[in-house]
Every structure is written in structure tokens, then in C-alpha cells.
N, C-alpha and C. Protein backbone atom coordinates (compact mmCIF):
# COMPACT_ATOMS: atom_id res chain seq x y z
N UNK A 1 -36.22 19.47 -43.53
CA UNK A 1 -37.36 19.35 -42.65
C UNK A 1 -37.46 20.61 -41.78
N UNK A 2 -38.78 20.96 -41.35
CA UNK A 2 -38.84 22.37 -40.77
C UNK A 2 -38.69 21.85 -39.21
N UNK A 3 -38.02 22.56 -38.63
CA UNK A 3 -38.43 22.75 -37.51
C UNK A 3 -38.95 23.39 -36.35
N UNK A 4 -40.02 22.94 -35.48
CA UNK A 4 -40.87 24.33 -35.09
C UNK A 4 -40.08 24.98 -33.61
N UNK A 5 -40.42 25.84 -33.51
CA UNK A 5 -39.74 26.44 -32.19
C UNK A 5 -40.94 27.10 -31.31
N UNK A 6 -40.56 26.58 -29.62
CA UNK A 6 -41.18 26.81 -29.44
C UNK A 6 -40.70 28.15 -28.39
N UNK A 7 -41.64 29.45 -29.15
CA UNK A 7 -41.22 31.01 -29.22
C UNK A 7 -41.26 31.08 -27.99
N UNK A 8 -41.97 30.53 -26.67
CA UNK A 8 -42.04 31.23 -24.85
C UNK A 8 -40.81 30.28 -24.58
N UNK A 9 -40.15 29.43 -25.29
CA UNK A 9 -38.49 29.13 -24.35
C UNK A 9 -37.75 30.01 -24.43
N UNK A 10 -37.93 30.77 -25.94
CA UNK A 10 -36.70 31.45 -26.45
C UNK A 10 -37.13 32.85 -25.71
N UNK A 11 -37.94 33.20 -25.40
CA UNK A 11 -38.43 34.66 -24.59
C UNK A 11 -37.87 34.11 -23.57
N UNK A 12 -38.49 33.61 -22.63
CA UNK A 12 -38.00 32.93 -21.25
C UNK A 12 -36.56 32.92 -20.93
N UNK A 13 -35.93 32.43 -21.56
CA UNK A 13 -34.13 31.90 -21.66
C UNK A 13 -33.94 33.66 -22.08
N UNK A 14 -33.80 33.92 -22.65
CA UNK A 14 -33.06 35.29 -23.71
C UNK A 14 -33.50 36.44 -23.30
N UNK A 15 -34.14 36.60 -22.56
CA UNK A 15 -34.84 37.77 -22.13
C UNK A 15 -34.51 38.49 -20.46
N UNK A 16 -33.78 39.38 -20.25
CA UNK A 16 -33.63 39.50 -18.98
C UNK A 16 -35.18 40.45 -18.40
N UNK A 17 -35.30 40.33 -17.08
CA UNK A 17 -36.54 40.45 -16.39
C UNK A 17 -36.08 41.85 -16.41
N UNK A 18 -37.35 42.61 -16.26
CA UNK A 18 -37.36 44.43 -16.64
C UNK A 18 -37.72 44.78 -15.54
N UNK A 19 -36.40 45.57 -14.55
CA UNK A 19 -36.72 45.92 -12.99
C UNK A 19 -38.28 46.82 -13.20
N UNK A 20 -38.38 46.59 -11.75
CA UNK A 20 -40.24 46.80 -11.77
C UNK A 20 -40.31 48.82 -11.55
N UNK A 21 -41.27 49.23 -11.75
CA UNK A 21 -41.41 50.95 -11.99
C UNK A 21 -41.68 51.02 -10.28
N UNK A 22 -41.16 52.38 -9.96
CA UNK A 22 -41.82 52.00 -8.39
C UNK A 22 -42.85 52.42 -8.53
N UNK A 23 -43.80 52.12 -7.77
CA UNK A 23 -45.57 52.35 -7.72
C UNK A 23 -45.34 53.73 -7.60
N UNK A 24 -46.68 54.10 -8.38
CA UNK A 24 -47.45 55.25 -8.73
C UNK A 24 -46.64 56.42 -9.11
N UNK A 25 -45.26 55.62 -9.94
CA UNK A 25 -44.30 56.38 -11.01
C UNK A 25 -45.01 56.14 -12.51
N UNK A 26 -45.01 57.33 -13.21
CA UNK A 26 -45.40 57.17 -14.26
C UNK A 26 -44.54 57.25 -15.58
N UNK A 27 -44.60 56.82 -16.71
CA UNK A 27 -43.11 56.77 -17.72
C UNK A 27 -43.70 58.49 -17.84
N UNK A 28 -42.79 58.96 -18.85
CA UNK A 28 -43.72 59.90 -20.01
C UNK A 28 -44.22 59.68 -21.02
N UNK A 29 -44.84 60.38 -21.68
CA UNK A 29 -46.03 59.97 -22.88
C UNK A 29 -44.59 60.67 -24.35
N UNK A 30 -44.60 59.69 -24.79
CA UNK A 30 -43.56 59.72 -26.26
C UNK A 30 -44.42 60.41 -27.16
N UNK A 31 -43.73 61.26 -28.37
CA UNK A 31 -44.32 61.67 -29.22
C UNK A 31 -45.46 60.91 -29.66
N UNK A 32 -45.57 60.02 -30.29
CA UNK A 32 -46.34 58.71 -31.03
C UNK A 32 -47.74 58.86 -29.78
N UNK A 33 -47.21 58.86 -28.45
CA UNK A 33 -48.20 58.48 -27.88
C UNK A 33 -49.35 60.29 -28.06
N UNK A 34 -48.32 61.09 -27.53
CA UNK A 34 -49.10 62.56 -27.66
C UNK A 34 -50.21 62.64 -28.89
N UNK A 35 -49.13 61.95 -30.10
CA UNK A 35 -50.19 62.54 -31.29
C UNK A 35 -51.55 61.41 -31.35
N UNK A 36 -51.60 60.47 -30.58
CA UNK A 36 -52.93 59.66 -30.62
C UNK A 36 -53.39 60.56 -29.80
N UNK A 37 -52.75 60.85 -28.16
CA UNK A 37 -53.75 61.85 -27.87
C UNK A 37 -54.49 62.87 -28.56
N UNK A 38 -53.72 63.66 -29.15
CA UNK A 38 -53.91 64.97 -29.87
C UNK A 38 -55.20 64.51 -30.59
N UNK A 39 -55.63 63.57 -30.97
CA UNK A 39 -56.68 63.15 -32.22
C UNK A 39 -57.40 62.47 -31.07
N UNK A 40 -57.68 62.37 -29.85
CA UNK A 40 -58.44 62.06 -29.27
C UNK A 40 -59.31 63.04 -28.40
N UNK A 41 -57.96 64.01 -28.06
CA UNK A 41 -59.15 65.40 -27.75
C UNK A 41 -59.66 65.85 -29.05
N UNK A 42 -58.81 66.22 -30.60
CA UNK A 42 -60.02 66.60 -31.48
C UNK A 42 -61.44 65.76 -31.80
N UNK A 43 -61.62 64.49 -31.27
CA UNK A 43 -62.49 63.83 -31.24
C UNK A 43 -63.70 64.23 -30.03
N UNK A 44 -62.86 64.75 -29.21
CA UNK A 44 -63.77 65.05 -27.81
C UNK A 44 -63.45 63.89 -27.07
N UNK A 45 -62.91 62.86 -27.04
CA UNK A 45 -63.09 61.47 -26.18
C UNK A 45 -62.32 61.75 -24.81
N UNK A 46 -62.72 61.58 -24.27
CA UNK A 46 -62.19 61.89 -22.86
C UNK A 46 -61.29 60.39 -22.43
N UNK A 47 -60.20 60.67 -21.73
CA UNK A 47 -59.31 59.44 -21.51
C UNK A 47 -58.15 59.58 -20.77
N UNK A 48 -57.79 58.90 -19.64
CA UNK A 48 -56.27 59.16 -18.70
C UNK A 48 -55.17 58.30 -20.00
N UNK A 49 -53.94 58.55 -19.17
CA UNK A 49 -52.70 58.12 -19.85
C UNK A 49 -52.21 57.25 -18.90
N UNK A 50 -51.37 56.21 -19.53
CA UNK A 50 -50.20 55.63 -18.04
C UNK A 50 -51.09 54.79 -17.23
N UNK A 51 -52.45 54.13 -17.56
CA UNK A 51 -53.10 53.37 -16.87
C UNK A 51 -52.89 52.22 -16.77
N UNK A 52 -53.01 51.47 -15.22
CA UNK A 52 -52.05 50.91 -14.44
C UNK A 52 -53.28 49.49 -14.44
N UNK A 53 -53.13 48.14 -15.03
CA UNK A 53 -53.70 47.46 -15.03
C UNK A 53 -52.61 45.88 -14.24
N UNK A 54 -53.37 45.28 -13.17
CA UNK A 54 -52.11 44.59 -13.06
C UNK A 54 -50.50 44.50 -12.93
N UNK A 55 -50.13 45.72 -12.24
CA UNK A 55 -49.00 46.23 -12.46
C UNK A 55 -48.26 46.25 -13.87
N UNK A 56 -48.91 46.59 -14.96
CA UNK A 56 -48.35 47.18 -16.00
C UNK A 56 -48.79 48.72 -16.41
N UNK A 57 -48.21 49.07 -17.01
CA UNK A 57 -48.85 50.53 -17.70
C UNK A 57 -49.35 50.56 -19.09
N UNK A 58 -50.50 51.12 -19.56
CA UNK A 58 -51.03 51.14 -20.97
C UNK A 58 -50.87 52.09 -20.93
N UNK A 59 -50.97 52.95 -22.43
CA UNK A 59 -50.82 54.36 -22.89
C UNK A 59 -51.53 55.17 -22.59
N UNK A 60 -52.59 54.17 -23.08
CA UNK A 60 -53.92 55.61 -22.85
C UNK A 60 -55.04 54.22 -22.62
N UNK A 61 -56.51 55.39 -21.81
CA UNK A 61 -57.38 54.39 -20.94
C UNK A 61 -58.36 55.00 -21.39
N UNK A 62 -59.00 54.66 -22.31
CA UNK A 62 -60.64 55.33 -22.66
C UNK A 62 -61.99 54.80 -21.54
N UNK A 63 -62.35 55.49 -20.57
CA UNK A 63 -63.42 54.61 -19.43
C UNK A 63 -64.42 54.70 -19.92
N UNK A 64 -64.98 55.66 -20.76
CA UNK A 64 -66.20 55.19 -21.36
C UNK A 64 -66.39 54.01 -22.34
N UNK A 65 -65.22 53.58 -22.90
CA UNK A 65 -65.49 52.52 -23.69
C UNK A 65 -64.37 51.21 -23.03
N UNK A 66 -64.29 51.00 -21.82
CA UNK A 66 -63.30 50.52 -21.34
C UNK A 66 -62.14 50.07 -22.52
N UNK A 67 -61.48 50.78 -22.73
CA UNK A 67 -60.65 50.50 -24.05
C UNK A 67 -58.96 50.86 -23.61
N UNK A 68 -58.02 50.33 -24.06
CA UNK A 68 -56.58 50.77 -23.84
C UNK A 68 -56.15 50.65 -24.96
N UNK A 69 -54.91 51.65 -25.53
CA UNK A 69 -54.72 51.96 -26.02
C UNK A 69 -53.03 51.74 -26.19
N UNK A 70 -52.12 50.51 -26.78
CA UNK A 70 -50.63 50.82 -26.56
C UNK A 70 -50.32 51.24 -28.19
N UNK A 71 -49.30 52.22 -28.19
CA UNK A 71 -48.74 52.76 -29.47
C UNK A 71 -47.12 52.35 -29.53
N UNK A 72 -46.98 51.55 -30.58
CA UNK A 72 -46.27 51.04 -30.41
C UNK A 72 -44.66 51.35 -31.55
N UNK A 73 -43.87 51.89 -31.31
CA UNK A 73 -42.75 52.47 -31.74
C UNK A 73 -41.97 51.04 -33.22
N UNK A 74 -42.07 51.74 -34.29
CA UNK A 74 -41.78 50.62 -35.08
C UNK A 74 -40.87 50.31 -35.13
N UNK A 75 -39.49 51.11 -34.47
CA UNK A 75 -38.03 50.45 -33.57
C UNK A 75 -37.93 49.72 -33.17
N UNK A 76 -38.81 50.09 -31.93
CA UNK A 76 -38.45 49.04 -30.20
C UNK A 76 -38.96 48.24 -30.35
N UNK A 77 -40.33 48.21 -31.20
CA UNK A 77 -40.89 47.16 -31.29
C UNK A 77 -41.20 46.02 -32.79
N UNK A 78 -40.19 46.29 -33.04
CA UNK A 78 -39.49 45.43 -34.10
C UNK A 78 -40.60 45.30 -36.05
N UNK A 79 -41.14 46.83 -35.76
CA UNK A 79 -42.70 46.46 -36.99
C UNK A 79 -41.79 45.77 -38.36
N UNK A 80 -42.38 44.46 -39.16
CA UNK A 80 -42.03 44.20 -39.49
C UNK A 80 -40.95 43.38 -40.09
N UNK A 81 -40.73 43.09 -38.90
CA UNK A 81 -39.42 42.17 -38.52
C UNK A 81 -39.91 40.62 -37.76
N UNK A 82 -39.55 39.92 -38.16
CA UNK A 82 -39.70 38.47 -38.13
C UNK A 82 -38.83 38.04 -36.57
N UNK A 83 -39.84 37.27 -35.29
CA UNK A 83 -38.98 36.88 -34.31
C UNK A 83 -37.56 36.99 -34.32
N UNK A 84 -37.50 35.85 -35.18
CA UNK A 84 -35.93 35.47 -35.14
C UNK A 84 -34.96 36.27 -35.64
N UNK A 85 -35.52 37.39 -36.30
CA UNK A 85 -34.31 38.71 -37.15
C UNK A 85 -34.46 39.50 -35.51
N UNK A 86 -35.15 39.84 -35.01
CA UNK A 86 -35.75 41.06 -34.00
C UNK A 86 -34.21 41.14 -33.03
N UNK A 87 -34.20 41.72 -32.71
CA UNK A 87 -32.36 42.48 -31.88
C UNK A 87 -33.11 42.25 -30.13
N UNK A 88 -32.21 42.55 -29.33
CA UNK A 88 -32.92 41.90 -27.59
C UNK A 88 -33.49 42.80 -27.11
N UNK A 89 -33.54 44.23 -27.45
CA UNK A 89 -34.75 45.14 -27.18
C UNK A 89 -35.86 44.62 -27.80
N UNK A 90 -35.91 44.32 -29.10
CA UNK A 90 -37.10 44.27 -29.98
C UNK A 90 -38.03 42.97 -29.40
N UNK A 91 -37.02 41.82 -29.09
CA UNK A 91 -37.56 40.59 -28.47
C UNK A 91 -38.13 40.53 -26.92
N UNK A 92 -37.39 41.74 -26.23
CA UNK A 92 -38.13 41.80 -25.04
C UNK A 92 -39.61 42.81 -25.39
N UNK A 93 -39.42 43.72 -25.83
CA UNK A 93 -40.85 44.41 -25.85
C UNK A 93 -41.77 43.44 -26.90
N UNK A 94 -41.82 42.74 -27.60
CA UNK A 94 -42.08 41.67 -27.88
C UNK A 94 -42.64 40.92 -26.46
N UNK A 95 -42.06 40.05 -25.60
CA UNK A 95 -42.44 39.29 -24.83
C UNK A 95 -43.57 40.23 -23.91
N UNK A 96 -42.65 41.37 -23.59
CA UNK A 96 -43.91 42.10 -22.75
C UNK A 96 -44.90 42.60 -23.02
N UNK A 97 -45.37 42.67 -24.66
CA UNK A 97 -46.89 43.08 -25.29
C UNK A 97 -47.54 41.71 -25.40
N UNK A 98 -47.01 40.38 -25.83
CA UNK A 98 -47.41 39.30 -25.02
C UNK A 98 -48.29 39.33 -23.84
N UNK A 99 -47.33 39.69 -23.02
CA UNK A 99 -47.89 39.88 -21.72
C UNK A 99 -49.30 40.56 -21.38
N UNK A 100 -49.02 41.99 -21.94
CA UNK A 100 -49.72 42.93 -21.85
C UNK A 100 -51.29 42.92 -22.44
N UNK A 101 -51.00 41.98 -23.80
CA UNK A 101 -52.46 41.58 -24.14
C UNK A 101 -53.21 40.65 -23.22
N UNK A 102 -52.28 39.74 -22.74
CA UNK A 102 -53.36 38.86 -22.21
C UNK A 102 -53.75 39.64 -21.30
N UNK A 103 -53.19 39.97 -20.03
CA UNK A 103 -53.48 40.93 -18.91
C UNK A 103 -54.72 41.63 -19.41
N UNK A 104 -54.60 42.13 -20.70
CA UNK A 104 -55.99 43.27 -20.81
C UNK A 104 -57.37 42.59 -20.65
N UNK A 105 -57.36 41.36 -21.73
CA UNK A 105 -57.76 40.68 -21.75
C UNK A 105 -58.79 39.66 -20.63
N UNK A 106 -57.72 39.48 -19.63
CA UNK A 106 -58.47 38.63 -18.72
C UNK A 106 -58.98 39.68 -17.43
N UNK A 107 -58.42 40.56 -17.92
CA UNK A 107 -59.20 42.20 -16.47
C UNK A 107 -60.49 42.75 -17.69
N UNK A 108 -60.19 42.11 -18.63
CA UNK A 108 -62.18 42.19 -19.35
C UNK A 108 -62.05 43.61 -20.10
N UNK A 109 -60.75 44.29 -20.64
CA UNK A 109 -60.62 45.32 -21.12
C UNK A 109 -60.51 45.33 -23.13
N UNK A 110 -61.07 46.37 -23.84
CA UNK A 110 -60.18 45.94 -25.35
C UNK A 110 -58.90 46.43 -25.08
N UNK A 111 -58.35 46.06 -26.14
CA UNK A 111 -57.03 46.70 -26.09
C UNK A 111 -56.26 46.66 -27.54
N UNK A 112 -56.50 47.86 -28.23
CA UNK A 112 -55.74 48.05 -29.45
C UNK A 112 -54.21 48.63 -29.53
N UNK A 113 -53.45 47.88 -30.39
CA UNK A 113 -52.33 48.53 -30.62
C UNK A 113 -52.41 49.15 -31.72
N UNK A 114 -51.54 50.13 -32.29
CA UNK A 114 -51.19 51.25 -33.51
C UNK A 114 -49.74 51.59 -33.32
N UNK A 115 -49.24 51.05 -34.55
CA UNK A 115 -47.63 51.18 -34.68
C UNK A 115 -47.89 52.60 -34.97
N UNK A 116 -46.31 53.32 -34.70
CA UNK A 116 -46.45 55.00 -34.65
C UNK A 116 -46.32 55.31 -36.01
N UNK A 117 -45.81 54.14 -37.32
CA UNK A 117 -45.97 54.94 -38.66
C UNK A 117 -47.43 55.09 -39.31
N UNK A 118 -48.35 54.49 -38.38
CA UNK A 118 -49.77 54.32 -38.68
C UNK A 118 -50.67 55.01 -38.34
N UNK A 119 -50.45 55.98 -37.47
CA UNK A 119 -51.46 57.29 -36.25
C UNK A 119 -51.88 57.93 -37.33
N UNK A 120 -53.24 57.92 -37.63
CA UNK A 120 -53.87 58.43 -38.53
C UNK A 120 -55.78 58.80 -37.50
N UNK A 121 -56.04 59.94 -37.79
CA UNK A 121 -57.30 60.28 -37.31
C UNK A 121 -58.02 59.26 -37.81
N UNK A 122 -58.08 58.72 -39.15
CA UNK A 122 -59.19 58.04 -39.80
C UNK A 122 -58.93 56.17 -38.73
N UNK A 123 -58.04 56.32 -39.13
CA UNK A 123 -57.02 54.60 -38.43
C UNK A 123 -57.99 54.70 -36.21
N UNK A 124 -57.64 55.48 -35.76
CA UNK A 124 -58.43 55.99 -34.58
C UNK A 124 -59.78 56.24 -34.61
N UNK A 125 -60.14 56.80 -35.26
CA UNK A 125 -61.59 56.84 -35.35
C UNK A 125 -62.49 55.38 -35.94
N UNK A 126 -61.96 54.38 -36.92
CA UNK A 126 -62.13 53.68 -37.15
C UNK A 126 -62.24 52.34 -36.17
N UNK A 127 -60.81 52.33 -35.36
CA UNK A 127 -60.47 51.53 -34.27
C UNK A 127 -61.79 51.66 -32.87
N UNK A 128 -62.24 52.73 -32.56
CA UNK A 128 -63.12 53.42 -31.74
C UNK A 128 -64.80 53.23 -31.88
N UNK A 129 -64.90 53.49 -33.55
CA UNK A 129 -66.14 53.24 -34.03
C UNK A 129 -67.15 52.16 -34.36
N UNK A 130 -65.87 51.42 -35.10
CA UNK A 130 -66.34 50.31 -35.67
C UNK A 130 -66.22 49.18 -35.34
């Protein structure tokens, strides 16, 4: 017989809380994240980095199309890997893109992710366009 689990205990319990950034510290922008930039100035699109919604940070902030942008490392963030295989980095950044969507979400923003083996001009331009 299957049994179902329910995935916000096992985040909740297993997950230690991620001390907070001090305000108006910014991470740095990771390779993965640069090269979406890079294809966003050859696009012309104008856009900040490190934008601060609800005390979280997104990658990148397109204001003309209110759009955010997280790129997401197919390491840390477990691409391809099934909850229950995922290691306690993989399961916390896990819980906190959870997070992070809804947040976009209910502040009325889009918000696309792009794993970093996927950064493709066409994959961005597509995401943007269509």
C-alpha cells in the first residue's frame, strides 16, 4: 500500500532556518546568473539584480514586464532528483523556492525559473515573449 507524505512536515522538521541577510546586503550574481544577464543586455532588456521582494532576494527584476527571474544551480538545487533522494542542501533550497514562488506570486509578480544547464538565448527569449 502507498503511502502519502505529507512533503511541508518533512521541510518543517528537517530543515534548519537560514540566518536572515542583513538588510540592504546583497549575495553576488553566480556565473549561471551573469550569463542570463549577458543574454539580457544582448536583448536590450533593461533589469536590476538581487531584487528584494518581501525580504527575499530574486536574481534578476525585469520592471518593464514586472517579471523575476531565479536561476537555479542543478546542484543546490537538486535538478532531477526526486524529494526523498535530494541531500539537506538540496531539500532546503527546495523549501525556500517554495517559498519564493508563492511570495512572487501574491506581491502580483511572474516569476520564472531556468536551471543553469538550460540558459539558452532562445529558452529566454521564449520565456519573455511568449
Amino acid at each position: 500500500m502507498n503511502k502519502i507524505i505529507d512533503i511541508s512536515k518533512l521541510i518543517e522538521s528537517n530543515i534548519p532556518k537560514k540566518k536572515k541577510k542583513q538588510p540592504g546586503k546583497k549575495s553576488k550574481n553566480t556565473a549561471p546568473e551573469r550569463k542570463v544577464q549577458n543574454i539580457l543586455k544582448e536583448l536590450k532588456i533593461k533589469f536590476t539584480t538581487q531584487h528584494e521582494v518581501a525580504g527575499k532576494f530574486y536574481d534578476i527584476y525585469i520592471p518593464s514586464k514586472n517579471v523575476l527571474i531565479e536561476v537555479d544551480g542543478d546542484y543546490w538545487h537538486g535538478k532531477d532528483i526526486d524529494y526523498l533522494n535530494k541531500n539537506k542542501v538540496q531539500k532546503k533550497a527546495f523549501a525556500n523556492d517554495l517559498n519564493k514562488d508563492g511570495l512572487a506570486t501574491l506581491h502580483g509578480y511572474t516569476l520564472y525559473r531556468v536551471w543553469e544547464s538550460e540558459i539558452t538565448k532562445e529558452k529566454i527569449k521564449k520565456m519573455l515573449y511568449e
